[in-house]
PDB file of N, CA and C in Angstrom:
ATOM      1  N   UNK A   1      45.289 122.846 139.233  1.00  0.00           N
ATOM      2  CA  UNK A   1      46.254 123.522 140.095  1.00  0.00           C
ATOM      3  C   UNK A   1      47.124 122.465 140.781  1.00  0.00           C
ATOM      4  N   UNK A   2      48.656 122.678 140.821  1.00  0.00           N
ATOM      5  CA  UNK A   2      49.519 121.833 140.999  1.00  0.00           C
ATOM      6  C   UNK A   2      49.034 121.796 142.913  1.00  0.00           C
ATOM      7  N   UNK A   3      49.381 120.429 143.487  1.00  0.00           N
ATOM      8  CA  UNK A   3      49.411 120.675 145.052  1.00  0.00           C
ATOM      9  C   UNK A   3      51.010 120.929 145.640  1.00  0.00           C
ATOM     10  N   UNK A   4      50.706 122.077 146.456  1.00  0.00           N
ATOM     11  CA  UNK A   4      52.056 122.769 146.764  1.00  0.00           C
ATOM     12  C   UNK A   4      52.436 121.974 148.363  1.00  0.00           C
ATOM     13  N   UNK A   5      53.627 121.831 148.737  1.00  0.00           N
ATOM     14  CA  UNK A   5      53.732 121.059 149.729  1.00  0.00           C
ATOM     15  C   UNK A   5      53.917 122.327 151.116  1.00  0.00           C
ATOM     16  N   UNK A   6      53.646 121.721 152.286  1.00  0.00           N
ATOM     17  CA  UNK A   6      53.282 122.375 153.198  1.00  0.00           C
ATOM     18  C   UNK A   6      54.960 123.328 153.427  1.00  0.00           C
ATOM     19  N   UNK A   7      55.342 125.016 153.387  1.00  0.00           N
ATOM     20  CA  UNK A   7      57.112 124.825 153.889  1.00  0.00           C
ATOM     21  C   UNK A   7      57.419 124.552 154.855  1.00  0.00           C
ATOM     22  N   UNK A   8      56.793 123.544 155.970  1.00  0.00           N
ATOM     23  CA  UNK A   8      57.494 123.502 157.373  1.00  0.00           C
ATOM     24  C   UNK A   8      57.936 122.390 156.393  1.00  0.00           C
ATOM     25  N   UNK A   9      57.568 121.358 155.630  1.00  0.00           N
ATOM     26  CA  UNK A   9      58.031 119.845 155.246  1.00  0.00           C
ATOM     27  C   UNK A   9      59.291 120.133 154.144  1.00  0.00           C
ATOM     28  N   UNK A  10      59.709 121.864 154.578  1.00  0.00           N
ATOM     29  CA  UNK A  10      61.265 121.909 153.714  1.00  0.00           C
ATOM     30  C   UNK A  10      61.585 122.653 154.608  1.00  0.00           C
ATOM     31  N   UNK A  11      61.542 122.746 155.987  1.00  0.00           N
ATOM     32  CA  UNK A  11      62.627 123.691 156.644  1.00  0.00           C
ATOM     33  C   UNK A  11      62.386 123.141 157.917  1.00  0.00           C
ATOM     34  N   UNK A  12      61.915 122.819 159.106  1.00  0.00           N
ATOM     35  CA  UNK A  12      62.854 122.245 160.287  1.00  0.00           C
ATOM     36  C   UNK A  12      63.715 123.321 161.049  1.00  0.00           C
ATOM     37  N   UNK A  13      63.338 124.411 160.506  1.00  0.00           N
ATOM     38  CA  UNK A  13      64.284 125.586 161.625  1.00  0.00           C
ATOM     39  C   UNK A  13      63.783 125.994 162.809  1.00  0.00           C
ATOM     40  N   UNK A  14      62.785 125.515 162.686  1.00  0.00           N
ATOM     41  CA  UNK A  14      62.119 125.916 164.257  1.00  0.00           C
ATOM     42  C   UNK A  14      62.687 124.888 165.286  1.00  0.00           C
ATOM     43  N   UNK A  15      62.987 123.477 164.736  1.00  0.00           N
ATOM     44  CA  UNK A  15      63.475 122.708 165.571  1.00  0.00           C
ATOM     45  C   UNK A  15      64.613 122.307 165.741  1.00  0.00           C
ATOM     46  N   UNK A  16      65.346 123.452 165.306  1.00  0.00           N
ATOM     47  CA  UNK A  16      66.723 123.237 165.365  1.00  0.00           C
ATOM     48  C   UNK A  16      66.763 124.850 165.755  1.00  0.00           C
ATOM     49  N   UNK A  17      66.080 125.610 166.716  1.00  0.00           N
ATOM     50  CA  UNK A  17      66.237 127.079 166.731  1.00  0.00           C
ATOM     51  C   UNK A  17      66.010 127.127 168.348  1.00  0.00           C
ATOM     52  N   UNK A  18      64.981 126.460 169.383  1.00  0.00           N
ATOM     53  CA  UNK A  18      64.656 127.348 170.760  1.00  0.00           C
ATOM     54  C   UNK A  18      64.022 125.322 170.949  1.00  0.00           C
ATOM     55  N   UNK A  19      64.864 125.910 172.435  1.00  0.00           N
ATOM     56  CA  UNK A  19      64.321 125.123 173.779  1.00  0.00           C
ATOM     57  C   UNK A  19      62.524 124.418 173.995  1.00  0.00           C
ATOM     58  N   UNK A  20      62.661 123.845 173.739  1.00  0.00           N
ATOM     59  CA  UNK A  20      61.278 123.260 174.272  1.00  0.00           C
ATOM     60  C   UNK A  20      60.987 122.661 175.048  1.00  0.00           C
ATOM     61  N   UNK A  21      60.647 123.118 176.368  1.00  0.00           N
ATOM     62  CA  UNK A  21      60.050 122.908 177.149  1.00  0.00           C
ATOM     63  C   UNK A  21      58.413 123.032 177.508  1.00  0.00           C
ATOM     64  N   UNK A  22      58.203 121.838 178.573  1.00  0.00           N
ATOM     65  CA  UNK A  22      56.760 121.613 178.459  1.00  0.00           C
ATOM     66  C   UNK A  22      56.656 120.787 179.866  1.00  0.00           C
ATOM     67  N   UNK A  23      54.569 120.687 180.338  1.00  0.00           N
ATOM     68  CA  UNK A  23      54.409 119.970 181.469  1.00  0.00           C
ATOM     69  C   UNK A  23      54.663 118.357 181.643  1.00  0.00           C
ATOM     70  N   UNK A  24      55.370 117.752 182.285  1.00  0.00           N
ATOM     71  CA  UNK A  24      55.773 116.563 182.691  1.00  0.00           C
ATOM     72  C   UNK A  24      54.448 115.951 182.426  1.00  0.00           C
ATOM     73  N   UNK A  25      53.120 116.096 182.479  1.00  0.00           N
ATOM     74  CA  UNK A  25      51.919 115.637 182.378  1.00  0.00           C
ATOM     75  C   UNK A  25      51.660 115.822 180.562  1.00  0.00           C
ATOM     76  N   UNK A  26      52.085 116.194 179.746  1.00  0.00           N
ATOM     77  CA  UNK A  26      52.627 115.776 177.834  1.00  0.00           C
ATOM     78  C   UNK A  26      53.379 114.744 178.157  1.00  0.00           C
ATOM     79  N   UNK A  27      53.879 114.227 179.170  1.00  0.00           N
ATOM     80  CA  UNK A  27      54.498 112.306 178.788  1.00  0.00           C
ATOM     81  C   UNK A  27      53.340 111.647 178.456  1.00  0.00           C
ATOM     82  N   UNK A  28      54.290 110.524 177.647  1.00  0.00           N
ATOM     83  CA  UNK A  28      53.312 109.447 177.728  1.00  0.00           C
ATOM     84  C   UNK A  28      53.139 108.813 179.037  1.00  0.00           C
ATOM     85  N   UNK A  29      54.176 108.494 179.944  1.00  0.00           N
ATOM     86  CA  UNK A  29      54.273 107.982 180.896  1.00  0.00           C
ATOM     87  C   UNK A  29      53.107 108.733 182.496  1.00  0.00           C
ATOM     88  N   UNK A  30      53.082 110.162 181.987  1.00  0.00           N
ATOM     89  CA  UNK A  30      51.722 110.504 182.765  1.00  0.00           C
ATOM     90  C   UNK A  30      50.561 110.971 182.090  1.00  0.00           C
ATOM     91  N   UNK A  31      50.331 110.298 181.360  1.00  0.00           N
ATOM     92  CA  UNK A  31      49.210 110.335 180.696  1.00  0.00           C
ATOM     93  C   UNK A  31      49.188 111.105 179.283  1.00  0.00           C
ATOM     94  N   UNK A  32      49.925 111.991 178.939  1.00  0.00           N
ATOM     95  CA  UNK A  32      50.283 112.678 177.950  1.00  0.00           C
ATOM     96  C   UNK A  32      50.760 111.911 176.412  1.00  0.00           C
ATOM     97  N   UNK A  33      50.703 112.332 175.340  1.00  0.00           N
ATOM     98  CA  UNK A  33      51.472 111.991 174.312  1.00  0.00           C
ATOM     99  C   UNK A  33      52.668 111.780 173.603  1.00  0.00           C
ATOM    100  N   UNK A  34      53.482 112.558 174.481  1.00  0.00           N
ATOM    101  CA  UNK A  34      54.976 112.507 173.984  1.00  0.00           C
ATOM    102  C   UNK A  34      55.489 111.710 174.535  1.00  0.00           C
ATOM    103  N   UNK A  35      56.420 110.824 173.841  1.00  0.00           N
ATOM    104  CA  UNK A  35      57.285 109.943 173.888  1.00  0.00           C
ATOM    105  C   UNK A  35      58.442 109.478 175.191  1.00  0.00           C
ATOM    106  N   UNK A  36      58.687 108.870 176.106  1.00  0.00           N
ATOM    107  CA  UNK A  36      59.305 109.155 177.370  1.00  0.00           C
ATOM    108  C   UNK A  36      60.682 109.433 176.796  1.00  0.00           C
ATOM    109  N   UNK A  37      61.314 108.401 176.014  1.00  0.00           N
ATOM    110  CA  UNK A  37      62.845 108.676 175.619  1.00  0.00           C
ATOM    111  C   UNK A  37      63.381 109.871 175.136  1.00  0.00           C
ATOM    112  N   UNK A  38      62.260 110.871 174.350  1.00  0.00           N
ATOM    113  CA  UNK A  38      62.460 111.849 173.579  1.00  0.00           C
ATOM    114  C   UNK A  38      63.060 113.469 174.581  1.00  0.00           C
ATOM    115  N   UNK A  39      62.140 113.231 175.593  1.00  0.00           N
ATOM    116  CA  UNK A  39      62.279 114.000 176.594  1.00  0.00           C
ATOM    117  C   UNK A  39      63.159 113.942 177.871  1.00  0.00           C
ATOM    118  N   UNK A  40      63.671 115.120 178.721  1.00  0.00           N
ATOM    119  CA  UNK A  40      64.270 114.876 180.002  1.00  0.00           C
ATOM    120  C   UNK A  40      63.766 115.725 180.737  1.00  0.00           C
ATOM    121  N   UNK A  41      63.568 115.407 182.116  1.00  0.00           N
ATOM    122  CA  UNK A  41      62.634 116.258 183.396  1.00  0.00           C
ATOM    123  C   UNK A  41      64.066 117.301 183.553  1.00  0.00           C
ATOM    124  N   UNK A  42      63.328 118.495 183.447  1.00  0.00           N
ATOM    125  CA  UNK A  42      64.047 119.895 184.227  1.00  0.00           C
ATOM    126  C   UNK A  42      63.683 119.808 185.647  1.00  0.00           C
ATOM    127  N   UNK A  43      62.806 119.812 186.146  1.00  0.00           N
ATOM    128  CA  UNK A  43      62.314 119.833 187.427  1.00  0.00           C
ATOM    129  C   UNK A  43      61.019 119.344 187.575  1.00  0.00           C
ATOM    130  N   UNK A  44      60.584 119.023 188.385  1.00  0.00           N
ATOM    131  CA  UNK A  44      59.123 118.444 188.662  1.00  0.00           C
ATOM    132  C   UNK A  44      58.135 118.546 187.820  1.00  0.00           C
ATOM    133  N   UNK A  45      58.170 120.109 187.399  1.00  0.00           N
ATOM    134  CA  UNK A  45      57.022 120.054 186.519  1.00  0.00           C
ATOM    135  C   UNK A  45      57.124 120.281 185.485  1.00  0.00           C
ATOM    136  N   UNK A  46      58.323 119.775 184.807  1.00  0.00           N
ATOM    137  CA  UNK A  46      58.690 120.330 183.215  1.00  0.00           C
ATOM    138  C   UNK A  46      59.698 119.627 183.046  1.00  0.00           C
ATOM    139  N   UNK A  47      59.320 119.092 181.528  1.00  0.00           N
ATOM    140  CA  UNK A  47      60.434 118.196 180.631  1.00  0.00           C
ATOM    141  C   UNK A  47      60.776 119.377 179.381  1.00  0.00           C
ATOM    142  N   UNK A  48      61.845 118.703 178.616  1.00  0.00           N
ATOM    143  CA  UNK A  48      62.595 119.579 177.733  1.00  0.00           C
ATOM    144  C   UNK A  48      62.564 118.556 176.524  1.00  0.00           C
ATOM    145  N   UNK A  49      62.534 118.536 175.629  1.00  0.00           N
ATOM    146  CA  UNK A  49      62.525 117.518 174.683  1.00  0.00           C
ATOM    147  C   UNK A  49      64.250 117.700 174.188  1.00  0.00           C
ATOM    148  N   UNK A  50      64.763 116.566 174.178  1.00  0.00           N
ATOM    149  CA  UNK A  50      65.693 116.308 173.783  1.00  0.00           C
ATOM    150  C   UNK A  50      66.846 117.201 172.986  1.00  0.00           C
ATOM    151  N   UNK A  51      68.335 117.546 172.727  1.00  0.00           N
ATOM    152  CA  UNK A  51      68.600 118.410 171.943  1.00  0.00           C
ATOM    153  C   UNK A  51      68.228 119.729 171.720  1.00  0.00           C
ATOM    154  N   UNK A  52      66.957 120.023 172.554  1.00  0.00           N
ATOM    155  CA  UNK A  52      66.638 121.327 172.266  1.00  0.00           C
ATOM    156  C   UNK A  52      67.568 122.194 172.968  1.00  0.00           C
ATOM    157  N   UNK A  53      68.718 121.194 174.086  1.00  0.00           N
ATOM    158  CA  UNK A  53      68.972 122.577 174.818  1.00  0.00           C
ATOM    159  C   UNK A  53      70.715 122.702 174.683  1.00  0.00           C
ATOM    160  N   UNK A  54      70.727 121.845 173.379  1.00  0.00           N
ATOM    161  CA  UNK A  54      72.175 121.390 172.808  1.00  0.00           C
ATOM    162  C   UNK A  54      72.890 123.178 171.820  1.00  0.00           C
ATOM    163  N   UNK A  55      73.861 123.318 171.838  1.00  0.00           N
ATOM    164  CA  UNK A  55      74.107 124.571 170.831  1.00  0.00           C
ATOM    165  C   UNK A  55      75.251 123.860 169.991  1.00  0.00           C
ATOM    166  N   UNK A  56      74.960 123.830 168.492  1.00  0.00           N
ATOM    167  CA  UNK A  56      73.638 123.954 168.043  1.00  0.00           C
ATOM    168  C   UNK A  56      72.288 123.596 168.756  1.00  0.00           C
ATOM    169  N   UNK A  57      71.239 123.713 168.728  1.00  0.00           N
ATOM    170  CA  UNK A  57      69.994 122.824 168.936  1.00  0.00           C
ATOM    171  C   UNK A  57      69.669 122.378 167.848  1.00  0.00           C
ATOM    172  N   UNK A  58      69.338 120.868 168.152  1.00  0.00           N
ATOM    173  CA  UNK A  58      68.466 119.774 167.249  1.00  0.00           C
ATOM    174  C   UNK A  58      67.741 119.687 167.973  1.00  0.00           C
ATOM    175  N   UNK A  59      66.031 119.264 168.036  1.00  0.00           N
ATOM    176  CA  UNK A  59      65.508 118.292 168.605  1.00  0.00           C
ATOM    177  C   UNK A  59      65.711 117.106 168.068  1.00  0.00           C
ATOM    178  N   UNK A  60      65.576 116.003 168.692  1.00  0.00           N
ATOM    179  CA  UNK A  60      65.964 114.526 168.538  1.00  0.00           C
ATOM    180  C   UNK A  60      65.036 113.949 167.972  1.00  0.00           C
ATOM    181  N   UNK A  61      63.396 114.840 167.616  1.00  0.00           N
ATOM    182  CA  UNK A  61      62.335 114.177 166.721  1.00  0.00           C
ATOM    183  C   UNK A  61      62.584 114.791 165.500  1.00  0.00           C
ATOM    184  N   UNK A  62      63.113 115.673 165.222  1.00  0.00           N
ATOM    185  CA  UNK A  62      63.515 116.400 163.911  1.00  0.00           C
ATOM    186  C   UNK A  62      64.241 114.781 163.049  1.00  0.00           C
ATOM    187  N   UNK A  63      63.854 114.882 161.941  1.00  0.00           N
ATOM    188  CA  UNK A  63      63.992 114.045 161.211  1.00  0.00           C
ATOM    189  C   UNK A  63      64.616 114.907 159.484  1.00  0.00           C
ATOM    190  N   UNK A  64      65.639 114.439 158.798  1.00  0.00           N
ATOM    191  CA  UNK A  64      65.957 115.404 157.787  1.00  0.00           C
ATOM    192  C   UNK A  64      67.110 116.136 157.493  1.00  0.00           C
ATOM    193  N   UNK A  65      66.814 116.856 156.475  1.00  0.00           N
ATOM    194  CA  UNK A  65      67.737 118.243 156.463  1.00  0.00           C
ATOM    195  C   UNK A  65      67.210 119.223 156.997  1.00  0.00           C
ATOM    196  N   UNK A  66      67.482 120.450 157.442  1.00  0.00           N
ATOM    197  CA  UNK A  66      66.912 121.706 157.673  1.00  0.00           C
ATOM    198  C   UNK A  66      67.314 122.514 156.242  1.00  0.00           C
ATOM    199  N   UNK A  67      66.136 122.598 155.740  1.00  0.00           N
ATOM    200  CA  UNK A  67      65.986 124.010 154.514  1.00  0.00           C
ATOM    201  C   UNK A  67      65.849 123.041 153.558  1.00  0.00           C
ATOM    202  N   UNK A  68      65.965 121.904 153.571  1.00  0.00           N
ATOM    203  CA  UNK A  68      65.659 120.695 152.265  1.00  0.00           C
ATOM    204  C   UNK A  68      64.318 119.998 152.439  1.00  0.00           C
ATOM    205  N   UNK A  69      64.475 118.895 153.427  1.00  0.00           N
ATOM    206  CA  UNK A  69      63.256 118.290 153.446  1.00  0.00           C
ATOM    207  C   UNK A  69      63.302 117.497 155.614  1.00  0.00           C
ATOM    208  N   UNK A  70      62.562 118.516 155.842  1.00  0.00           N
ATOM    209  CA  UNK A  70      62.592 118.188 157.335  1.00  0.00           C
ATOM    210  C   UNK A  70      61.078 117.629 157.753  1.00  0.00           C
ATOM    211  N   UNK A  71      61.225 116.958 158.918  1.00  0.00           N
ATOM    212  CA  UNK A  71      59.841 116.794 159.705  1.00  0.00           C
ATOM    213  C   UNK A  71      59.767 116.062 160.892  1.00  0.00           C
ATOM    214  N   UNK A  72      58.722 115.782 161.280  1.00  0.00           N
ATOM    215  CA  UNK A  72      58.926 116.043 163.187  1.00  0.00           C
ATOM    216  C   UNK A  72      58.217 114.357 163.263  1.00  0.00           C
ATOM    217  N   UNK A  73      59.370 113.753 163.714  1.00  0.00           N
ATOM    218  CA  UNK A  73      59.012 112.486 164.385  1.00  0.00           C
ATOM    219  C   UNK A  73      58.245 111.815 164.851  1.00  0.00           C
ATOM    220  N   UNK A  74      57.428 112.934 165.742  1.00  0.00           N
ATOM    221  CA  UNK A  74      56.144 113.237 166.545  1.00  0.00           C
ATOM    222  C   UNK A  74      55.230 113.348 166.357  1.00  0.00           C
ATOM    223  N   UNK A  75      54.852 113.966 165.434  1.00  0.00           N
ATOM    224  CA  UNK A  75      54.421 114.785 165.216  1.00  0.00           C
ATOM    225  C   UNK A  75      53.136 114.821 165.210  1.00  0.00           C
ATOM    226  N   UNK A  76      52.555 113.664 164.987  1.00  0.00           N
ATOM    227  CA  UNK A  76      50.858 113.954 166.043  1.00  0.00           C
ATOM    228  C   UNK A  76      50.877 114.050 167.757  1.00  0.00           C
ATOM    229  N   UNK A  77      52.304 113.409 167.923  1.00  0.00           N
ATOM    230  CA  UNK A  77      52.387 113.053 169.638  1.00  0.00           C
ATOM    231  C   UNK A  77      53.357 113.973 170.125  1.00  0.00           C
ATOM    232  N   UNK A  78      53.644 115.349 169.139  1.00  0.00           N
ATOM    233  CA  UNK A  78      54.603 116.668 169.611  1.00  0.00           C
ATOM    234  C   UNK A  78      53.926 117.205 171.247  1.00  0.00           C
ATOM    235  N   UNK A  79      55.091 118.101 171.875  1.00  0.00           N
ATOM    236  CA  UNK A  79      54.465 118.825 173.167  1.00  0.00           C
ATOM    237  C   UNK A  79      53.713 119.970 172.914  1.00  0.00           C
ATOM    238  N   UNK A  80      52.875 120.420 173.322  1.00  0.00           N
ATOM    239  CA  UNK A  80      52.131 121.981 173.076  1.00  0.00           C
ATOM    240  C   UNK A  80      52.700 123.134 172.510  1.00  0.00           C
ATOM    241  N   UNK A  81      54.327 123.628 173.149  1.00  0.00           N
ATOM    242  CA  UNK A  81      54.664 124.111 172.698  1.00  0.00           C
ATOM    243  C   UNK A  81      54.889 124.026 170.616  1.00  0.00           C
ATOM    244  N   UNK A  82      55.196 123.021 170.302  1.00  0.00           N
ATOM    245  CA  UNK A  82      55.576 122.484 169.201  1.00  0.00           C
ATOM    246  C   UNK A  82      54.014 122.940 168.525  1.00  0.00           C
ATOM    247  N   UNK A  83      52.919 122.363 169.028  1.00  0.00           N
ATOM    248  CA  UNK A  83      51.524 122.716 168.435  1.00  0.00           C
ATOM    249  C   UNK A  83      51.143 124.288 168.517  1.00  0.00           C
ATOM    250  N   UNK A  84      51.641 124.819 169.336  1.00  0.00           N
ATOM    251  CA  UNK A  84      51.118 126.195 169.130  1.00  0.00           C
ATOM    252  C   UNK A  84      51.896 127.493 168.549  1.00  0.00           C
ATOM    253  N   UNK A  85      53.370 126.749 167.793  1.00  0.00           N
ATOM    254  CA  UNK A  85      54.211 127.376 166.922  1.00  0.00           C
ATOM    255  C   UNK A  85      53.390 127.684 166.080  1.00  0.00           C
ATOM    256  N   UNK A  86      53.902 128.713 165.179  1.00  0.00           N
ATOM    257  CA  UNK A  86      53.221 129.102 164.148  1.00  0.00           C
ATOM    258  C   UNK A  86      54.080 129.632 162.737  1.00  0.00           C
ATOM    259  N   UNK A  87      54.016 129.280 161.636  1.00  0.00           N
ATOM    260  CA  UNK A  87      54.069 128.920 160.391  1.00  0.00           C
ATOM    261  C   UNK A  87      54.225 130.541 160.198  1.00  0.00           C
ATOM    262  N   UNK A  88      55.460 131.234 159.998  1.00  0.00           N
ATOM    263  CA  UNK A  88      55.544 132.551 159.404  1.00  0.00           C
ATOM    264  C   UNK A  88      55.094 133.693 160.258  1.00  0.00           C
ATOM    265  N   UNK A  89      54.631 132.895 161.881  1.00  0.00           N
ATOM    266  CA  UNK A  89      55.117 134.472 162.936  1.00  0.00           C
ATOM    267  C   UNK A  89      56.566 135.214 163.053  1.00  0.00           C
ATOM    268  N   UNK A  90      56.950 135.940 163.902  1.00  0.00           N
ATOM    269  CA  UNK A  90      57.937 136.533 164.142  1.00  0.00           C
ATOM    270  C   UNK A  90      59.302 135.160 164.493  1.00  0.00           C
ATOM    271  N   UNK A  91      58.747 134.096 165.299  1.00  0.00           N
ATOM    272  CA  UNK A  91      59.623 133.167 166.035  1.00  0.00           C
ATOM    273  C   UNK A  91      59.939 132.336 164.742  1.00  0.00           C
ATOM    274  N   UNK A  92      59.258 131.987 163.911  1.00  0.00           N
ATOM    275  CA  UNK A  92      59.442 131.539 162.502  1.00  0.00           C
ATOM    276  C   UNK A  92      60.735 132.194 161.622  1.00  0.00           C
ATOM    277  N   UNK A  93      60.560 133.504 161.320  1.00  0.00           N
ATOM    278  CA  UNK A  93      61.056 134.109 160.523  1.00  0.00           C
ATOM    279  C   UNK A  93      62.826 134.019 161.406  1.00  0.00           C
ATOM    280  N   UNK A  94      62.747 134.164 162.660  1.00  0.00           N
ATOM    281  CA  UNK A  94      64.162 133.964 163.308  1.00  0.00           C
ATOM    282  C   UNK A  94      64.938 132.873 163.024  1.00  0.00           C
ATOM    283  N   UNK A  95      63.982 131.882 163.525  1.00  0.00           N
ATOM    284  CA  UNK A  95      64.771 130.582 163.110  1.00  0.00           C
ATOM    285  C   UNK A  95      65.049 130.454 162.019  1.00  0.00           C
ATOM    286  N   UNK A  96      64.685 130.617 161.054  1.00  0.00           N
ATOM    287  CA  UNK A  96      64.710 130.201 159.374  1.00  0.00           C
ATOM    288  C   UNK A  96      66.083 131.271 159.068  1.00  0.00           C
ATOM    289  N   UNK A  97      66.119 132.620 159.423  1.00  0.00           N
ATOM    290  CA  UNK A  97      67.064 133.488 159.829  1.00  0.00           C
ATOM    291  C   UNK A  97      68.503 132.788 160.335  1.00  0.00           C
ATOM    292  N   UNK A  98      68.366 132.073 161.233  1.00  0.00           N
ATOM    293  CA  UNK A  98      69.357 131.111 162.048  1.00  0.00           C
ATOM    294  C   UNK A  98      69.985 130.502 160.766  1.00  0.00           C
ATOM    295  N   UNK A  99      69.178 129.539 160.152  1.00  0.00           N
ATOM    296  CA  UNK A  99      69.614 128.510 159.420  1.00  0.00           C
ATOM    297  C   UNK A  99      69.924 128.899 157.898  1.00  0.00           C
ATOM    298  N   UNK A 100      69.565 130.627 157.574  1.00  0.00           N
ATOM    299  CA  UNK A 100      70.326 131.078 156.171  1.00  0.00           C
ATOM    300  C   UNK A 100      69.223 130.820 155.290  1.00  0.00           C
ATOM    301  N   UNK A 101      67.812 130.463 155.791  1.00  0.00           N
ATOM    302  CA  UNK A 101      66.625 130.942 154.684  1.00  0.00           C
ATOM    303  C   UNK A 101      65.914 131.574 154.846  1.00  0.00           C
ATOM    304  N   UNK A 102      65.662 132.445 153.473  1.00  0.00           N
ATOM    305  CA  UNK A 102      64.782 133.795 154.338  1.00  0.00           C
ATOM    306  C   UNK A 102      63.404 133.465 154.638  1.00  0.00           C
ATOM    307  N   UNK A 103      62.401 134.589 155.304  1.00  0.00           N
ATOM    308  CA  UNK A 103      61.570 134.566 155.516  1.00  0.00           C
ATOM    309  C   UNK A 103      59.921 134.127 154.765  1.00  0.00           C
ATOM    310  N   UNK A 104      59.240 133.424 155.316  1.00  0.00           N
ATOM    311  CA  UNK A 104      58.350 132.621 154.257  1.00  0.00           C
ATOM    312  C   UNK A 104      57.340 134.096 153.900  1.00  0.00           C
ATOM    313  N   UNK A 105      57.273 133.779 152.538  1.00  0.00           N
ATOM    314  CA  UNK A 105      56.111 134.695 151.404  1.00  0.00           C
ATOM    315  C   UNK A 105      54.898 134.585 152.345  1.00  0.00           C
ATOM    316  N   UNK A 106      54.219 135.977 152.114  1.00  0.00           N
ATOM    317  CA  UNK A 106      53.008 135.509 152.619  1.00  0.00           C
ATOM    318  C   UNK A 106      52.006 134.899 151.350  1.00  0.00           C
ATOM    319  N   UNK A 107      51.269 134.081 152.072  1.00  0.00           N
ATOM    320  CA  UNK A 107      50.045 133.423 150.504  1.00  0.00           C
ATOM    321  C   UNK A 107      51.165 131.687 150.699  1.00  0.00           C
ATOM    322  N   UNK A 108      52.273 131.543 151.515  1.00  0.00           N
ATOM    323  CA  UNK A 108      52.540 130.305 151.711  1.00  0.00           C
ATOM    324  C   UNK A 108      52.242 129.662 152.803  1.00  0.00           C
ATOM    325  N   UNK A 109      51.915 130.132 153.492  1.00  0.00           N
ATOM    326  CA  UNK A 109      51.286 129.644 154.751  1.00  0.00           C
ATOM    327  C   UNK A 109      49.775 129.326 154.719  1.00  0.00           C
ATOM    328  N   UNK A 110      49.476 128.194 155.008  1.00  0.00           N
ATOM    329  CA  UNK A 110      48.365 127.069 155.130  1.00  0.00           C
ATOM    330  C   UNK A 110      47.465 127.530 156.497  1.00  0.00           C
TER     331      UNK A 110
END
């Protein structure tokens, strides 16, 4: 059986689709994993990762094409939000919607 590649590592629409925001405590700088440059403080207790709040939105760890071959900069050191996306929920199918590819098959999701 051939190995099929994961489709977030051909589409990137999630990170080019909604705002991400997250606790100032996901820096690296307070103890957290994400990257200080990547991010900017909204207010005390919340950073935004970069581009997310640009229209278009990019995030600035998005690496790629969107719908070709995308992937996340971060991506062991992404914010929570980013980790608790999900691969062919409703917020999936929008973004991919956004960017003019349709919705992922089910039986493709990992």
């Amino acid at each position: 059986m051939p190995h099929s590649v994961h489709p977030c590592l051909t589409c990137g629409a999630c990170c080019a689709s909604f705002r991400v925001d997250f606790a100032v405590e996901e820096m690296q700088e307070m103890g957290g994993t994400v990257p200080g440059g990547l991010a900017v403080e909204v207010t005390r207790t919340t950073c935004r990762m970069r581009g997310t709040d640009h229209v278009p939105a990019r995030c600035a760890a998005l690496t790629g094409k969107i719908g070709e071959k995308a992937a996340c900069g971060i991506y062991e050191w992404r914010p929570s939000p980013c980790r608790e996306f999900e691969a062919g929920d409703d917020a999936c199918h929008r973004a991919r919607l956004r960017h003019g590819l349709p919705p992922l098959a089910e039986g493709l999701i990992f």
